[in-house]
Protein backbone atom coordinates (compact mmCIF):
# COMPACT_ATOMS: atom_id res chain seq x y z
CA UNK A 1 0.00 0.00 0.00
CA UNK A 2 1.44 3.68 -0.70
CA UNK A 3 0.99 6.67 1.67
CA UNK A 4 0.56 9.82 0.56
CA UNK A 5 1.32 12.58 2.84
CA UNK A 6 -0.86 15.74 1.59
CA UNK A 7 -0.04 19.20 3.01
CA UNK A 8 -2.68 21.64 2.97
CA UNK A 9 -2.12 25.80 3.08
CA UNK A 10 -3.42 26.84 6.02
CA UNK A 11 -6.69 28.76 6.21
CA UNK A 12 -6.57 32.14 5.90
CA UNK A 13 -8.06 32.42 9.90
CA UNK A 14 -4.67 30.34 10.97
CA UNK A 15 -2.92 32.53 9.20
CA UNK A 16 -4.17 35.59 10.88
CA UNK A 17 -4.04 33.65 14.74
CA UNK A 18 -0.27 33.21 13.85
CA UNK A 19 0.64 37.09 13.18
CA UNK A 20 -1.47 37.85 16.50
CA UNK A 21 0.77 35.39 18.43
CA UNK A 22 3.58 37.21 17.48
CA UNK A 23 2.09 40.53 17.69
CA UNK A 24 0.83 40.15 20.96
CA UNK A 25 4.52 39.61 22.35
CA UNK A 26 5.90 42.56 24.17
CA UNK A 27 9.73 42.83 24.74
CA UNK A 28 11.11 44.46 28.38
CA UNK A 29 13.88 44.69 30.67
CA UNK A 30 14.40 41.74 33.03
CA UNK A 31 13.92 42.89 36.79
CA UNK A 32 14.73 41.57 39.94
CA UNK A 33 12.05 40.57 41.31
CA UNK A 34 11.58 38.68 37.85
CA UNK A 35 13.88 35.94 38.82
CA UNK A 36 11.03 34.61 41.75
CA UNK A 37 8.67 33.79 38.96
CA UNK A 38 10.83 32.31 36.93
CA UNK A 39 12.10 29.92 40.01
CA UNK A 40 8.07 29.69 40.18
CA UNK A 41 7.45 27.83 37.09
CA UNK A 42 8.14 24.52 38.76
CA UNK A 43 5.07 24.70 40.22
CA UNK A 44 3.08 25.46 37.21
CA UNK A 45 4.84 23.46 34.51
CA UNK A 46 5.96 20.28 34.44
CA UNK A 47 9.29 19.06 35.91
CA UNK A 48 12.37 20.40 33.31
CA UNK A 49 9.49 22.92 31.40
CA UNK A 50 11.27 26.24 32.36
CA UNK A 51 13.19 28.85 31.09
CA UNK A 52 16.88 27.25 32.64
CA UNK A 53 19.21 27.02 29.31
CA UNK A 54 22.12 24.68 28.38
CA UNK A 55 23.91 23.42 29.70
CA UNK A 56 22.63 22.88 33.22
CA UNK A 57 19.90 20.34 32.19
CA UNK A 58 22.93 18.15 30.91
CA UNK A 59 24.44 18.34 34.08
CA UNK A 60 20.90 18.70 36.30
CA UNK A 61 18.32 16.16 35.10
CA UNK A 62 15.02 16.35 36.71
CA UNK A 63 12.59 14.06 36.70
CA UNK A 64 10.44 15.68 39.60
CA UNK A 65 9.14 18.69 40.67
CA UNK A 66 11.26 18.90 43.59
CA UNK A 67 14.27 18.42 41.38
CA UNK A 68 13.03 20.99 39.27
CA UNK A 69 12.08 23.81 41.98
CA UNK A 70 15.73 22.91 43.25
CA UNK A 71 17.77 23.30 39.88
CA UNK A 72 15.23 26.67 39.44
CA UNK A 73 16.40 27.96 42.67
CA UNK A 74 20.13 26.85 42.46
CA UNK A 75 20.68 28.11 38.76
CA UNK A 76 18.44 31.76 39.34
CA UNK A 77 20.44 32.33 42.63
CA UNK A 78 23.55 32.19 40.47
CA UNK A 79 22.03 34.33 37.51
CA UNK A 80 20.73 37.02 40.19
CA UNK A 81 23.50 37.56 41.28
CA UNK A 82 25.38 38.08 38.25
CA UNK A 83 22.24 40.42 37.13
CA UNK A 84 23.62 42.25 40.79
CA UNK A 85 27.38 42.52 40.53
CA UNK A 86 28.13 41.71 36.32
CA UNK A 87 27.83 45.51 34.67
CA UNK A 88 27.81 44.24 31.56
CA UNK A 89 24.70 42.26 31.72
CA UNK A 90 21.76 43.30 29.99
CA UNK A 91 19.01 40.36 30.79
CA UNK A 92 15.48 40.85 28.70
CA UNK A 93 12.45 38.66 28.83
CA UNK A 94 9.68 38.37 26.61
CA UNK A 95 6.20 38.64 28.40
CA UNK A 96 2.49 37.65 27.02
CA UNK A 97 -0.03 40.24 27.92
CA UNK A 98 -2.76 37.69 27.22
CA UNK A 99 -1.41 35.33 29.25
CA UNK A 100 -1.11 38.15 32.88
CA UNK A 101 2.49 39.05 31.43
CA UNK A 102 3.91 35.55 31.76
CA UNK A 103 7.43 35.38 31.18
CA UNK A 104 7.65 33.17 28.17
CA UNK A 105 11.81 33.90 26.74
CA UNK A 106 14.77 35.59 28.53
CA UNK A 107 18.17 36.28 26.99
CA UNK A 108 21.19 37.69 28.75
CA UNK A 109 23.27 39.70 26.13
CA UNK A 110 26.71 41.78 26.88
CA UNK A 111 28.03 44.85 26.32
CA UNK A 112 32.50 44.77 26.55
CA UNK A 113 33.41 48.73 25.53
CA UNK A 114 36.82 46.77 25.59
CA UNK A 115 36.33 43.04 24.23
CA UNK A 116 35.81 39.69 26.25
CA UNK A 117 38.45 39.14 28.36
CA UNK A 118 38.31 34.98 29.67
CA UNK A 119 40.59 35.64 32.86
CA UNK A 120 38.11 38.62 34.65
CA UNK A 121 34.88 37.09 33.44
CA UNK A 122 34.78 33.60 34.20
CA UNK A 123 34.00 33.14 37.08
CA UNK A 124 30.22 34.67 36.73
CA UNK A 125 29.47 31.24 34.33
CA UNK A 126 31.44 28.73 36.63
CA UNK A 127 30.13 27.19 39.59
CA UNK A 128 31.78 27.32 42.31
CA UNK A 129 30.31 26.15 46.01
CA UNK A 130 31.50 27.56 49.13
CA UNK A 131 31.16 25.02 52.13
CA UNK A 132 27.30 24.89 53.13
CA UNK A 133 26.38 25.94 50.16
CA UNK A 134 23.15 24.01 48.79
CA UNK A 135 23.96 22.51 45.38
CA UNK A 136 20.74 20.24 44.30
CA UNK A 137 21.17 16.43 44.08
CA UNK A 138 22.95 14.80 41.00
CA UNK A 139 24.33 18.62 39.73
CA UNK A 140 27.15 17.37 37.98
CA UNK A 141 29.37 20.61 38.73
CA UNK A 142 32.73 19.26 36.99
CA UNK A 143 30.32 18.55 33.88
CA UNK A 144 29.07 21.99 33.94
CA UNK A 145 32.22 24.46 34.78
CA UNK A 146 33.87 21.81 31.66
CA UNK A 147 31.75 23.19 29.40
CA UNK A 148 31.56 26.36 29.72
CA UNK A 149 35.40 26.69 30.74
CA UNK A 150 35.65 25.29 27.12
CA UNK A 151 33.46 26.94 25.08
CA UNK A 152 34.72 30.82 26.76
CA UNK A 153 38.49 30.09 26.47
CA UNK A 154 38.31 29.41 22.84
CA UNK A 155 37.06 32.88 22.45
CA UNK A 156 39.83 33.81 21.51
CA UNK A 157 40.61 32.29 18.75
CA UNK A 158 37.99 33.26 17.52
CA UNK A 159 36.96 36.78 18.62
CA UNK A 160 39.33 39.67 18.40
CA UNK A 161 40.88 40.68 21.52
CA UNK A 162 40.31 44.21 22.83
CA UNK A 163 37.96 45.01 20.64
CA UNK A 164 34.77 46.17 21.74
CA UNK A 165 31.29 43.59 20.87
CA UNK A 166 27.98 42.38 21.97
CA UNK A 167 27.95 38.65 22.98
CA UNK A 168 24.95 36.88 23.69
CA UNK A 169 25.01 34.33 26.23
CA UNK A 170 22.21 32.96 27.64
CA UNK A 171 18.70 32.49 25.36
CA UNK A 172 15.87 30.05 26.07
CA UNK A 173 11.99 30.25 25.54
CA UNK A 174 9.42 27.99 27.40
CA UNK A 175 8.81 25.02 25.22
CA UNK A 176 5.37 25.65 24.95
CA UNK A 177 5.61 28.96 23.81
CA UNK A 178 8.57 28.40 20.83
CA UNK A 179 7.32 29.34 17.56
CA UNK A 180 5.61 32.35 18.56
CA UNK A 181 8.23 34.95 17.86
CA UNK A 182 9.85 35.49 21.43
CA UNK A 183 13.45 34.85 19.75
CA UNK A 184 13.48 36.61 17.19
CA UNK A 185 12.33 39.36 19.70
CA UNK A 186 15.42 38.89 21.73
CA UNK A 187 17.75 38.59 18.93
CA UNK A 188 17.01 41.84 16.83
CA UNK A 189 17.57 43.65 20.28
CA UNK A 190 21.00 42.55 20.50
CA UNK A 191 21.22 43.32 16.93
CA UNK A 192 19.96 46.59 17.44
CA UNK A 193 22.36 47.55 19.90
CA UNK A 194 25.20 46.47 17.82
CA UNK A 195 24.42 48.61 15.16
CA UNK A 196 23.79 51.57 17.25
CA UNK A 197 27.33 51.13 19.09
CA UNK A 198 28.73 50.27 15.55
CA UNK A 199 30.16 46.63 17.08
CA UNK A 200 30.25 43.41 16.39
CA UNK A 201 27.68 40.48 18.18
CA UNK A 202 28.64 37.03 18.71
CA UNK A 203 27.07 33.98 19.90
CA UNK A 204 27.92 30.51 20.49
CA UNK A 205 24.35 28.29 19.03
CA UNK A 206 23.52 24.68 19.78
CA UNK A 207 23.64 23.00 15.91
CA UNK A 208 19.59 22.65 16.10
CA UNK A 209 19.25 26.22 16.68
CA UNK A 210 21.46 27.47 13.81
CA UNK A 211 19.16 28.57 11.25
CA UNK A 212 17.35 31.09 13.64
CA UNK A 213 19.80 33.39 13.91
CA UNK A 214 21.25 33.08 10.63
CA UNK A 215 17.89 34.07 9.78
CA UNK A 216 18.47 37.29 11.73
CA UNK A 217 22.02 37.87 9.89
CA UNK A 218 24.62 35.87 11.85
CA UNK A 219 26.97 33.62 10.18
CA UNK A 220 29.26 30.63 11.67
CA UNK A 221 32.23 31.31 12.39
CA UNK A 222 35.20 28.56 11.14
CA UNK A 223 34.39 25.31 12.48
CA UNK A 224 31.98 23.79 15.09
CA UNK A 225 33.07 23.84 18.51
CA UNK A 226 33.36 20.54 20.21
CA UNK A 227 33.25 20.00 23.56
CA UNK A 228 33.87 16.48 24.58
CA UNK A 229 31.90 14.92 27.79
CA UNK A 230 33.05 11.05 28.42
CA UNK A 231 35.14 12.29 30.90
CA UNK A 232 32.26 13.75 33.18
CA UNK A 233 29.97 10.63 32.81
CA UNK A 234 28.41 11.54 29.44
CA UNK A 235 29.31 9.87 26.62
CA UNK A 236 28.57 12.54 23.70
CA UNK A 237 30.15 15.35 21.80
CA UNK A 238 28.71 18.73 23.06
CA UNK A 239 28.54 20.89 20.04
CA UNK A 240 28.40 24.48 19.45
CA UNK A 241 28.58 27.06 15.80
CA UNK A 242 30.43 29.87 16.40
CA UNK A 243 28.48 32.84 15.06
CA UNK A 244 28.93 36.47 14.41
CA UNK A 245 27.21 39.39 13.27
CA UNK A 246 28.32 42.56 11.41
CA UNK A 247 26.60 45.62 11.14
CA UNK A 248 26.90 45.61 7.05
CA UNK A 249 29.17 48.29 5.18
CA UNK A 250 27.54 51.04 3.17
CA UNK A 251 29.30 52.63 0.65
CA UNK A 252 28.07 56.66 0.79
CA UNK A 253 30.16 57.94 -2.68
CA UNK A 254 31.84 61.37 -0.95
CA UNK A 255 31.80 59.44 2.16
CA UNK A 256 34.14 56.44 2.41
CA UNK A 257 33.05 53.51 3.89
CA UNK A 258 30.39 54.44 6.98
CA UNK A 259 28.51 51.76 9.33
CA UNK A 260 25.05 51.44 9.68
């Protein structure tokens, strides 16, 4: 017997529920008392359904929702703080207003007037527990510090030194909620901001999520990153792209070469 898959256009009232999803999206500033709802969403989705990004659920599986209210709460402790003491944070979140301003996306993007520097900024991605410190069951800390230890020193090779850029970080939208816009949202900020401060932005992208921000005007970078595991109890190949965005050249004749 043959199958025949057909594919119908959608209707034109799909159509128009689509462009309202994405309309209907508003874009603000992450605040501090914003990081209590997001540690809240253990209670309303379920367990491993929040807004925590790679690679903590690597290192953190939860199965739970106790093991997801305490990887919330361990992994927003560390990001509030760096929101309190890192001054080159910038942390956005996408809300729905039909939905009482639910937090649905968050990105963490930087500003470095004079370039990344590895040695003075590590230590805000790291873990690293004092004695009494709570750490939640089965956080596989070695896994996690590997990782991004990895993936930050081989900035540069990769991105100039002492050269002032955007870098974004941290980006993750609630699973239920992807496909409605809330990335691009957060991207074409950062994008924005690079062109206004005439700068580079670079990201590091899981291979999957690729194609969203080269839809946006970021390219990879010379060859995948790969970050090998086997030696902190997963056997896999933890890759990255290496991506970068230019705010494009214009020649003005008279002018030279300006940026946008």
């Amino acid at each position: 017997m043959t199958h025949c898959l057909i594919i119908l256009p959608l209707r034109t009232s799909q159509l128009k529920k689509l462009r309202l999803s994405k309309m209907h999206l508003q874009l603000r500033p992450l605040e501090l008392q914003d990081f209590d709802e997001l540690v809240s969403h253990a209670a309303s989705y379920p367990p491993g359904d929040d807004l925590v990004g790679p690679p903590t659920p690597i290192c953190c599986v939860v199965k739970t929702r106790e093991e997801a209210q305490a990887r919330l709460t361990f992994h927003f402790n560390k990001q509030r703080n760096r929101f309190c003491g890192d001054p080159t944070v910038r942390y956005m979140k996408v809300v729905d207003p039909t939905a009482e301003n639910t937090i649905i996306s968050i990105a963490r993007w930087h500003f470095y007037p004079n370039g990344y520097n590895f040695d003075t900024q590590i230590h805000w991605e790291t873990h690293n527990p004092v004695p009494g410190q709570f750490i939640p069951r089965g956080f596989n800390i070695p896994l996690h510090n590997h990782i991004l230890t990895t993936r930050d020193a081989a900035r540069g090779s990769w991105i100039p030194a002492n050269s002032p850029c955007w870098i974004l970080m941290h980006m993750v939208t609630h699973p239920a909620s992807r496909g409605k816009g809330a990335a691009g949202l957060l991207i074409r900020w950062g994008i924005e901001q690079a062109k206004k401060d005439r700068v580079p932005a670079y990201l590091e992208a899981g291979v999957m999520g690729r194609p969203i921000y080269e839809r946006y005007g970021f390219v990879q970078t010379g060859d995948l990153l790969e970050v090998d595991l086997r030696d902190f109890g997963v056997d896999t190949i933890f890759s990255m792209c290496k991506m970068a965005y230019f705010p494009r050249l214009i020649a003005k004749e008279g002018r030279g070469v300006v940026r946008e």
